[in-house]
C-alpha atoms as a PDB file:
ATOM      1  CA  UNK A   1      13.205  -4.433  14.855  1.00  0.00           C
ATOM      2  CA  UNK A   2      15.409  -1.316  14.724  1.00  0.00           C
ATOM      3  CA  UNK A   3      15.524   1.837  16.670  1.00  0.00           C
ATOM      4  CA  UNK A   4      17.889   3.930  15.538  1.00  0.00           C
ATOM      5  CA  UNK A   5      17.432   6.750  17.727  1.00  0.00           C
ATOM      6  CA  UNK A   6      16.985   7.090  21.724  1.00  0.00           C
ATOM      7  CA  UNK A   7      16.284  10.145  23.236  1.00  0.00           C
ATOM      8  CA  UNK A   8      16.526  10.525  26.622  1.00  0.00           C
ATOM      9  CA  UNK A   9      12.989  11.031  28.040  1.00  0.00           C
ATOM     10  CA  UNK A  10      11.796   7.848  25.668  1.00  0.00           C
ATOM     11  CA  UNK A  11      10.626   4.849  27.283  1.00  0.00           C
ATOM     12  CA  UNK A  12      11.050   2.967  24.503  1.00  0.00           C
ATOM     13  CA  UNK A  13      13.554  -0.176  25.837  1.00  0.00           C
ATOM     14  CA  UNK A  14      10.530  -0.291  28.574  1.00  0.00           C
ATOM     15  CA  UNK A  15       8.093  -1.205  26.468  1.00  0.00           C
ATOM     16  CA  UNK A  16       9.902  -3.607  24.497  1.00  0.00           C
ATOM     17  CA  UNK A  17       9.101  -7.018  26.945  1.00  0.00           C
ATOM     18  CA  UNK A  18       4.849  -6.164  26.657  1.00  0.00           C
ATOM     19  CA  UNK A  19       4.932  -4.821  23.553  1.00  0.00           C
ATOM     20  CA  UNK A  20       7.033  -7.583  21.567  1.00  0.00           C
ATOM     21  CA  UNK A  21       8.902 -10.791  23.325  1.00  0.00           C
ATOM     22  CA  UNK A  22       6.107 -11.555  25.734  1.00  0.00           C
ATOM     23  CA  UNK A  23       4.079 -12.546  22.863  1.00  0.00           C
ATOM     24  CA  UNK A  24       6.620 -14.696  21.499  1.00  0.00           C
ATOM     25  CA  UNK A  25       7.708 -16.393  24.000  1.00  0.00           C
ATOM     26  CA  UNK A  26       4.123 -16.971  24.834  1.00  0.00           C
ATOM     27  CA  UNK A  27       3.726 -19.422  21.509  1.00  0.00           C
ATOM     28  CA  UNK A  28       3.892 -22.738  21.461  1.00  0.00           C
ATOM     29  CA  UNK A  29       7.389 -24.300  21.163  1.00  0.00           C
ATOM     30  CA  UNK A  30       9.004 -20.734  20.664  1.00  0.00           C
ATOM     31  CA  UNK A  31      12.617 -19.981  21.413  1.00  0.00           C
ATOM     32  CA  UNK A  32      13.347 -15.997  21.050  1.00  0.00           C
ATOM     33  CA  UNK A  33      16.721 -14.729  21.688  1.00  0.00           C
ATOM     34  CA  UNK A  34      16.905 -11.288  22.059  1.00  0.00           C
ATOM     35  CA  UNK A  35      20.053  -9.489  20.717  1.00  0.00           C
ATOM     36  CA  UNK A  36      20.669  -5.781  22.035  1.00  0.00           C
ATOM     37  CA  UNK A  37      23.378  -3.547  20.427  1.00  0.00           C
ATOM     38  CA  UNK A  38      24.610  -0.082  21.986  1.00  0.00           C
ATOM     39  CA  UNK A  39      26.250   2.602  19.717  1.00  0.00           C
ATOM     40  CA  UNK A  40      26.645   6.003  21.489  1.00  0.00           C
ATOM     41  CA  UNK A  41      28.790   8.443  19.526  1.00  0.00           C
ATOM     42  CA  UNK A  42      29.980  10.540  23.008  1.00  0.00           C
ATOM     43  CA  UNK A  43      32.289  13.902  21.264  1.00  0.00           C
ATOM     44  CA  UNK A  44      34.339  14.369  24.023  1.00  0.00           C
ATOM     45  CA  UNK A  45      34.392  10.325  24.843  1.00  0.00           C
ATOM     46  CA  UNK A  46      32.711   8.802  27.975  1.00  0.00           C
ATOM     47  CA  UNK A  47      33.639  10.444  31.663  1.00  0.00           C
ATOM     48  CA  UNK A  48      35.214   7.210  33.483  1.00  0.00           C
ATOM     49  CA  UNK A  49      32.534   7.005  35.920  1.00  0.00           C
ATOM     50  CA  UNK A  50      29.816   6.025  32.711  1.00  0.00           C
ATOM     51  CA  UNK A  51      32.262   3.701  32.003  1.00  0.00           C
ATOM     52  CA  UNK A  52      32.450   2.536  35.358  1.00  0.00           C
ATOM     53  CA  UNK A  53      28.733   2.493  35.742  1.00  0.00           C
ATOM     54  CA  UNK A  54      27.975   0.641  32.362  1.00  0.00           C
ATOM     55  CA  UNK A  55      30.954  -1.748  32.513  1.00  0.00           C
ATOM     56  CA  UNK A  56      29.573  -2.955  35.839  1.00  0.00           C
ATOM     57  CA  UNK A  57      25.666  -3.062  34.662  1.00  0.00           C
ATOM     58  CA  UNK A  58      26.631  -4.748  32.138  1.00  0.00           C
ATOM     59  CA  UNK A  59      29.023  -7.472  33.919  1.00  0.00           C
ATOM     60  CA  UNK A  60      25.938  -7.624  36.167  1.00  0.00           C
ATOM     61  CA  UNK A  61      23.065  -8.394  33.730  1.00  0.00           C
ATOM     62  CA  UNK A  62      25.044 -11.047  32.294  1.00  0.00           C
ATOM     63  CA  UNK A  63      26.112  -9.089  29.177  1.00  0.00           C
ATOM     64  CA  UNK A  64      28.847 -10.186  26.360  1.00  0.00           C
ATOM     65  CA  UNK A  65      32.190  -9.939  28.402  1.00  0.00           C
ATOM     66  CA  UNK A  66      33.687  -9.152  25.236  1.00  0.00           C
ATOM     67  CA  UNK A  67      31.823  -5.632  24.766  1.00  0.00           C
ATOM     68  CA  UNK A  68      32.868  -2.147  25.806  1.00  0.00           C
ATOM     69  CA  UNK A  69      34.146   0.470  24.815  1.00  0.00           C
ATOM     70  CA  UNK A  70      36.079   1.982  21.866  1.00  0.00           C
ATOM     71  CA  UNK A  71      38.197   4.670  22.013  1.00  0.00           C
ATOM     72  CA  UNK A  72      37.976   6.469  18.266  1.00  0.00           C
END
């Protein structure tokens, strides 16, 4: 599945886990990885608290320690 767009009063990540992976990891012998890329394009580039914020969120839910961010 692909969203390519996020807005920022969609609940769309919310819904993923009842809408999608609950039913399959709910079948029989299933294994489901679930793979989650971020692209923001940010004009004027990320205030360092953001960073801060979604370095540490990240570091916290266990995400790829070799993610973050780009400068362009």
């Amino acid at each position: 599945m692909r969203r390519d767009t996020f807005r920022r009063d969609g609940n769309w990540p919310s819904t993923w886990p009842s809408a999608s992976i609950t039913h399959l990891v709910g079948l029989v012998g299933s294994t489901v990885r679930v793979t989650l890329e971020i692209d923001a394009q940010i004009p004027d580039g990320a205030p360092d608290n953001v960073v801060r914020t979604v370095t540490e969120n990240g570091r916290t839910l266990k995400f790829n320690t070799n993610s973050g961010f780009e400068a362009e």
